[in-house]
C-alpha atoms as a PDB file:
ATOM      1  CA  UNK A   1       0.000   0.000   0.000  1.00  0.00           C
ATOM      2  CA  UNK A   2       1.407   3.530  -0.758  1.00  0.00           C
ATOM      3  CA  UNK A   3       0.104   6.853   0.421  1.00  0.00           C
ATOM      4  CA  UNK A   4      -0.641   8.382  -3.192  1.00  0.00           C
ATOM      5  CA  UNK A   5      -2.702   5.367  -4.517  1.00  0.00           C
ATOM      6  CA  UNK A   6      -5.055   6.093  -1.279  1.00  0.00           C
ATOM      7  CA  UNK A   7      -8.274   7.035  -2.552  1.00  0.00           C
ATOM      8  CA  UNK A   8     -11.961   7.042  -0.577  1.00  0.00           C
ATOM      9  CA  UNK A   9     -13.961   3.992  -1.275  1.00  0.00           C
ATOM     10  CA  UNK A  10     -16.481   4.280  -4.374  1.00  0.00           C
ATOM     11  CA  UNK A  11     -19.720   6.504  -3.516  1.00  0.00           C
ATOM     12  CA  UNK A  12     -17.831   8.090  -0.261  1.00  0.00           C
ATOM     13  CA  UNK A  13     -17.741  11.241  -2.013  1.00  0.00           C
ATOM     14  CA  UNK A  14     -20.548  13.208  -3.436  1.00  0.00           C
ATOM     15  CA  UNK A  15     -20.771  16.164  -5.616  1.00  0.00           C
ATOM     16  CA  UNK A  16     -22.682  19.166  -3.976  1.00  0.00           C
ATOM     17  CA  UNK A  17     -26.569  19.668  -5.743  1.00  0.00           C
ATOM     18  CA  UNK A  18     -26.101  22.543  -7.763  1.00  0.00           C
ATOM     19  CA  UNK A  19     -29.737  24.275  -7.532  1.00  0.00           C
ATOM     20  CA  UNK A  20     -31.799  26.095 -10.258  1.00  0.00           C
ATOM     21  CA  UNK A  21     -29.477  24.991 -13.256  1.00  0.00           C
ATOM     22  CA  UNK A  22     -32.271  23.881 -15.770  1.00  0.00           C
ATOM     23  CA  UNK A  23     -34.616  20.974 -15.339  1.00  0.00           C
ATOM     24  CA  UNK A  24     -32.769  18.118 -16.502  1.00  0.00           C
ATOM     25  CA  UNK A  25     -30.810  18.196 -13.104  1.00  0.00           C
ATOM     26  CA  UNK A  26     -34.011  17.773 -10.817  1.00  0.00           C
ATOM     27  CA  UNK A  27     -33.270  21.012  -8.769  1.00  0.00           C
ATOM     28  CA  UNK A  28     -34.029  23.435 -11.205  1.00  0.00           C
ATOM     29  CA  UNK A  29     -36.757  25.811 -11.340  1.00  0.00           C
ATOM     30  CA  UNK A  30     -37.777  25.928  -7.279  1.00  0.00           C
ATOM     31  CA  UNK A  31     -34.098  24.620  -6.344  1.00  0.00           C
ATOM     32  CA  UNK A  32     -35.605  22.276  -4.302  1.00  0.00           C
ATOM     33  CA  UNK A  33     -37.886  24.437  -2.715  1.00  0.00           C
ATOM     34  CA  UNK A  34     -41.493  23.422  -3.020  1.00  0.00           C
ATOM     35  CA  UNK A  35     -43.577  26.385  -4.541  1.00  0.00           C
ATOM     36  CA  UNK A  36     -45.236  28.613  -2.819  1.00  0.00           C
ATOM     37  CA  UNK A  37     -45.258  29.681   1.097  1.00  0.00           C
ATOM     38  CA  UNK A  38     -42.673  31.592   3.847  1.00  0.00           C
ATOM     39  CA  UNK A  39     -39.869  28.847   3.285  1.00  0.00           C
ATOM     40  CA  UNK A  40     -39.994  28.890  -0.414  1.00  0.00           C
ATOM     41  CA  UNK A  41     -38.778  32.907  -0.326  1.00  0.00           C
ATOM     42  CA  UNK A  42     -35.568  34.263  -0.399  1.00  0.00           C
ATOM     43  CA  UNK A  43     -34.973  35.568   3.390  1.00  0.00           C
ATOM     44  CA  UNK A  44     -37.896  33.869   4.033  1.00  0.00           C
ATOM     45  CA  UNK A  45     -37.476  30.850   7.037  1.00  0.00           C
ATOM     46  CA  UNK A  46     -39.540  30.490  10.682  1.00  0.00           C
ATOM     47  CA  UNK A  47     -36.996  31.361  13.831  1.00  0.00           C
ATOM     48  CA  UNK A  48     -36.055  28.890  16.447  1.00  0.00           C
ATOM     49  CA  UNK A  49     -38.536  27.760  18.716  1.00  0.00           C
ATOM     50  CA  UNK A  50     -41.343  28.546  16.380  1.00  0.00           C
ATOM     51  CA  UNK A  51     -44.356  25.985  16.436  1.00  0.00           C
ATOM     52  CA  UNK A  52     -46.357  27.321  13.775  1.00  0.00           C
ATOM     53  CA  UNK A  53     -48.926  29.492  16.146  1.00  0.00           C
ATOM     54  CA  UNK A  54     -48.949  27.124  19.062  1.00  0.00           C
ATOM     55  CA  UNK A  55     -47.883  28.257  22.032  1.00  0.00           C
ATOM     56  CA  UNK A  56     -44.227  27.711  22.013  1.00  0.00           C
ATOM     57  CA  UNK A  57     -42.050  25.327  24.202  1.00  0.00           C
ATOM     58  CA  UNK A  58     -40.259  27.994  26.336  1.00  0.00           C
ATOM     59  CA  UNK A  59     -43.602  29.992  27.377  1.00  0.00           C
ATOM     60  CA  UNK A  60     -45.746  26.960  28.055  1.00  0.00           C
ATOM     61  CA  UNK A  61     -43.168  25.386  31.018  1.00  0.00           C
ATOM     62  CA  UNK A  62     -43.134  26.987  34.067  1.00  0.00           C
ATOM     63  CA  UNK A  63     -40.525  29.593  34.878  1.00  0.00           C
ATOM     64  CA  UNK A  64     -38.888  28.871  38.643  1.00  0.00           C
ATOM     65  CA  UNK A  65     -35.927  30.973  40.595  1.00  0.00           C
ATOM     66  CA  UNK A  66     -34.127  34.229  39.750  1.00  0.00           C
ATOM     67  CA  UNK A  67     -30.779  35.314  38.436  1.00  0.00           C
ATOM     68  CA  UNK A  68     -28.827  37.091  41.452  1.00  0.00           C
ATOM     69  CA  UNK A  69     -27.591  40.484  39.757  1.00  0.00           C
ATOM     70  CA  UNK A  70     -25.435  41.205  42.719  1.00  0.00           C
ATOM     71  CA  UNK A  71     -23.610  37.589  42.482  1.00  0.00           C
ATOM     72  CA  UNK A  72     -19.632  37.766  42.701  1.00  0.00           C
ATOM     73  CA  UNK A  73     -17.412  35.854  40.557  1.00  0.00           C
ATOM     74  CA  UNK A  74     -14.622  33.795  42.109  1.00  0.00           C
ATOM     75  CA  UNK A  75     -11.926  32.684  40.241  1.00  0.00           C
ATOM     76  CA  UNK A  76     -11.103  29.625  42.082  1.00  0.00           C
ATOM     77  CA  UNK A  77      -6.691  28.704  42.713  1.00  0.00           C
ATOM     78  CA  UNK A  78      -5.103  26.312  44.613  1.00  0.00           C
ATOM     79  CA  UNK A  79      -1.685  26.017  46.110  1.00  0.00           C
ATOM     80  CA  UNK A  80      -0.830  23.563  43.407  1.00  0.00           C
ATOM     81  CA  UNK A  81      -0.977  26.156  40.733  1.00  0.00           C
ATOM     82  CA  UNK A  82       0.999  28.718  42.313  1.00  0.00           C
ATOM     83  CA  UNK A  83       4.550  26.652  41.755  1.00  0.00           C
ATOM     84  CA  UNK A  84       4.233  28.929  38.377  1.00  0.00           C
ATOM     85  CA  UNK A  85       5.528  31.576  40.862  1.00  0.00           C
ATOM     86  CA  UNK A  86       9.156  32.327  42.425  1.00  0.00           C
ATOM     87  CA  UNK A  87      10.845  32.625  45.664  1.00  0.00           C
ATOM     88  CA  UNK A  88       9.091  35.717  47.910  1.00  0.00           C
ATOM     89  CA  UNK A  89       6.866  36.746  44.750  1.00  0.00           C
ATOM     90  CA  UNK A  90       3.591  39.154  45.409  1.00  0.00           C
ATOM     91  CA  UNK A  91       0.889  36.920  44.059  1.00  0.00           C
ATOM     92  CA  UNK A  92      -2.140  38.913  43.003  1.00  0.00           C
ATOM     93  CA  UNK A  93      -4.878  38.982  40.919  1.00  0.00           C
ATOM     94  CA  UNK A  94      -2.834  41.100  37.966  1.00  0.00           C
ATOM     95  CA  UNK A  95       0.080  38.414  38.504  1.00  0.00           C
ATOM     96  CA  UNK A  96      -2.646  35.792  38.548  1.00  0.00           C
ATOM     97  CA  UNK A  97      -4.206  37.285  35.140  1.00  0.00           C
ATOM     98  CA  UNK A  98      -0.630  37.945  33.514  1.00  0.00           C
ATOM     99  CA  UNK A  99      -0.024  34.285  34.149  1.00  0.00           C
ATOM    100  CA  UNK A 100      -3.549  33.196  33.087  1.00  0.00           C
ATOM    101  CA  UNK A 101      -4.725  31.545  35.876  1.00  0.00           C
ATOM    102  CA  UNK A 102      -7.460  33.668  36.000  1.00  0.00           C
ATOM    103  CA  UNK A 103      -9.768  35.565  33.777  1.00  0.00           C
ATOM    104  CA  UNK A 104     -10.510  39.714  33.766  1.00  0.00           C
ATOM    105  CA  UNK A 105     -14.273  39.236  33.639  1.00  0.00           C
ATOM    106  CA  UNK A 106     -14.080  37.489  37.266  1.00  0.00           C
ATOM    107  CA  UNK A 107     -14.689  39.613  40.245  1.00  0.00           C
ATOM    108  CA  UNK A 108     -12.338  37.850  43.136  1.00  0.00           C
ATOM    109  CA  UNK A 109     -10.022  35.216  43.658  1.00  0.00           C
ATOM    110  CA  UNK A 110     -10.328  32.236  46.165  1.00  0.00           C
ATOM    111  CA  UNK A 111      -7.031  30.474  47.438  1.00  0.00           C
ATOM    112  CA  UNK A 112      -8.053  27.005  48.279  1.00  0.00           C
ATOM    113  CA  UNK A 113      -5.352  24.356  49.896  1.00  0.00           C
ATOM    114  CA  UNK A 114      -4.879  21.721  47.230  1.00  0.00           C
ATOM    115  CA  UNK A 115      -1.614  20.741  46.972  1.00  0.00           C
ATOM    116  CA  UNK A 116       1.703  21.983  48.627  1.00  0.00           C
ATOM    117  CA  UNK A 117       4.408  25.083  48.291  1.00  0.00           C
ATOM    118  CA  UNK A 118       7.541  24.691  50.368  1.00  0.00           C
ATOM    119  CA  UNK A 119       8.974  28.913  49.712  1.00  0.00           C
ATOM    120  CA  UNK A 120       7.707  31.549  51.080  1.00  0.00           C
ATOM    121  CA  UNK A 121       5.100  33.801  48.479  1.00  0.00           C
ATOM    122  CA  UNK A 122       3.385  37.242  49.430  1.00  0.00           C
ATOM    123  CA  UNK A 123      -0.301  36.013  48.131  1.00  0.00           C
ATOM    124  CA  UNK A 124      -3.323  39.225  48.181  1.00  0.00           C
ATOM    125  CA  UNK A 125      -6.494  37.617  47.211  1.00  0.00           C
ATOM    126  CA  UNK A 126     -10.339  38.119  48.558  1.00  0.00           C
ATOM    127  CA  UNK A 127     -10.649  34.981  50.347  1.00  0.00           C
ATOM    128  CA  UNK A 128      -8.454  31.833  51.822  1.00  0.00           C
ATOM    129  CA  UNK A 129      -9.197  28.468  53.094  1.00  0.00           C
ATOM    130  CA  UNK A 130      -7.682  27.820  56.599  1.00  0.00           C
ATOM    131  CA  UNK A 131      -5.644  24.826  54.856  1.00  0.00           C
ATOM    132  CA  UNK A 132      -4.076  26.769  52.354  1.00  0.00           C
ATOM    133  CA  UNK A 133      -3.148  29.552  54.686  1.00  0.00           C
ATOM    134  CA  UNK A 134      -1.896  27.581  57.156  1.00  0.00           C
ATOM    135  CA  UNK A 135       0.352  25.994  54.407  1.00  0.00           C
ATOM    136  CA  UNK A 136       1.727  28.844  53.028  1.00  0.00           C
ATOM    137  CA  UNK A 137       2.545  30.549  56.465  1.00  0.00           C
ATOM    138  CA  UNK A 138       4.492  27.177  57.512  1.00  0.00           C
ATOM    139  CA  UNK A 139       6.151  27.901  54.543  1.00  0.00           C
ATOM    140  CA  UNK A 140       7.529  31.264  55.847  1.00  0.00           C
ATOM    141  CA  UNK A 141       4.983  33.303  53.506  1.00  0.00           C
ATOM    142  CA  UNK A 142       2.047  35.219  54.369  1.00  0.00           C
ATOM    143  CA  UNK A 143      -1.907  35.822  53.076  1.00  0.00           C
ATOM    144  CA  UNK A 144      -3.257  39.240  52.916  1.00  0.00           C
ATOM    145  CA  UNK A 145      -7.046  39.560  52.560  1.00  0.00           C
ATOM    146  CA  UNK A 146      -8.569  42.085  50.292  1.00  0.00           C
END
């Protein structure tokens, strides 16, 4: 067997229907269309979720809950992932973001204790689970709170 006598098996590949290009091919005239009606015009098709004039999926179920505007984000870290960082380094939420740990869009960064770090590291985030700080303070670091 050699690479350029590899072809697809017989009937794998089919031409594309070219549409209104005279009778003979089958999809001329209407291209396949139908006559007549909202799907046989150009610009013409229904939009999701319509069911013809019965009352559609999403307004017949129930609606439950609410959408908390005030809801912070937390980008959520553990010690594990901040090896990326060196000896006595201010860890952040701009150093986080540089590194791409975390994303812009989220509000505050969590510190959770998953994993170990055996140097010290300067860490400023919004909020820090007793394991992890407990951790990092063995290891002759310290957590600031913002």
């Amino acid at each position: 067997m050699e690479l350029s006598r590899l072809s697809p098996p017989k009937g794998a590949r089919k031409s594309r229907k070219r549409l209104g290009r005279g009778p003979g091919s089958g999809y001329g005239k209407t291209a396949g269309r139908g006559s007549k009606g909202q799907k046989s015009r150009s610009g013409g098709n229904i939009r999701p979720g319509f069911e013809g004039g019965q009352m559609p999926l999403q307004r017949r179920l129930p609606k439950r809950g609410f959408t908390n505007i005030f809801k912070k984000q937390y980008a959520i870290i553990n010690l594990r992932d901040l090896k990326r960082f060196e000896k006595g380094t201010l860890v952040d939420k701009s150093a986080l973001v540089s590194v791409g740990l975390v994303k812009r869009q989220q509000d505050r960064v969590k510190l959770l204790g998953h994993g170990a770090i055996d140097y010290p590291l300067i860490v400023r985030v919004s909020r820090c689970s007793r394991s992890a700080q407990t951790t990092i303070e063995a290891a002759g670091g310290r957590v600031e709170l913002i």
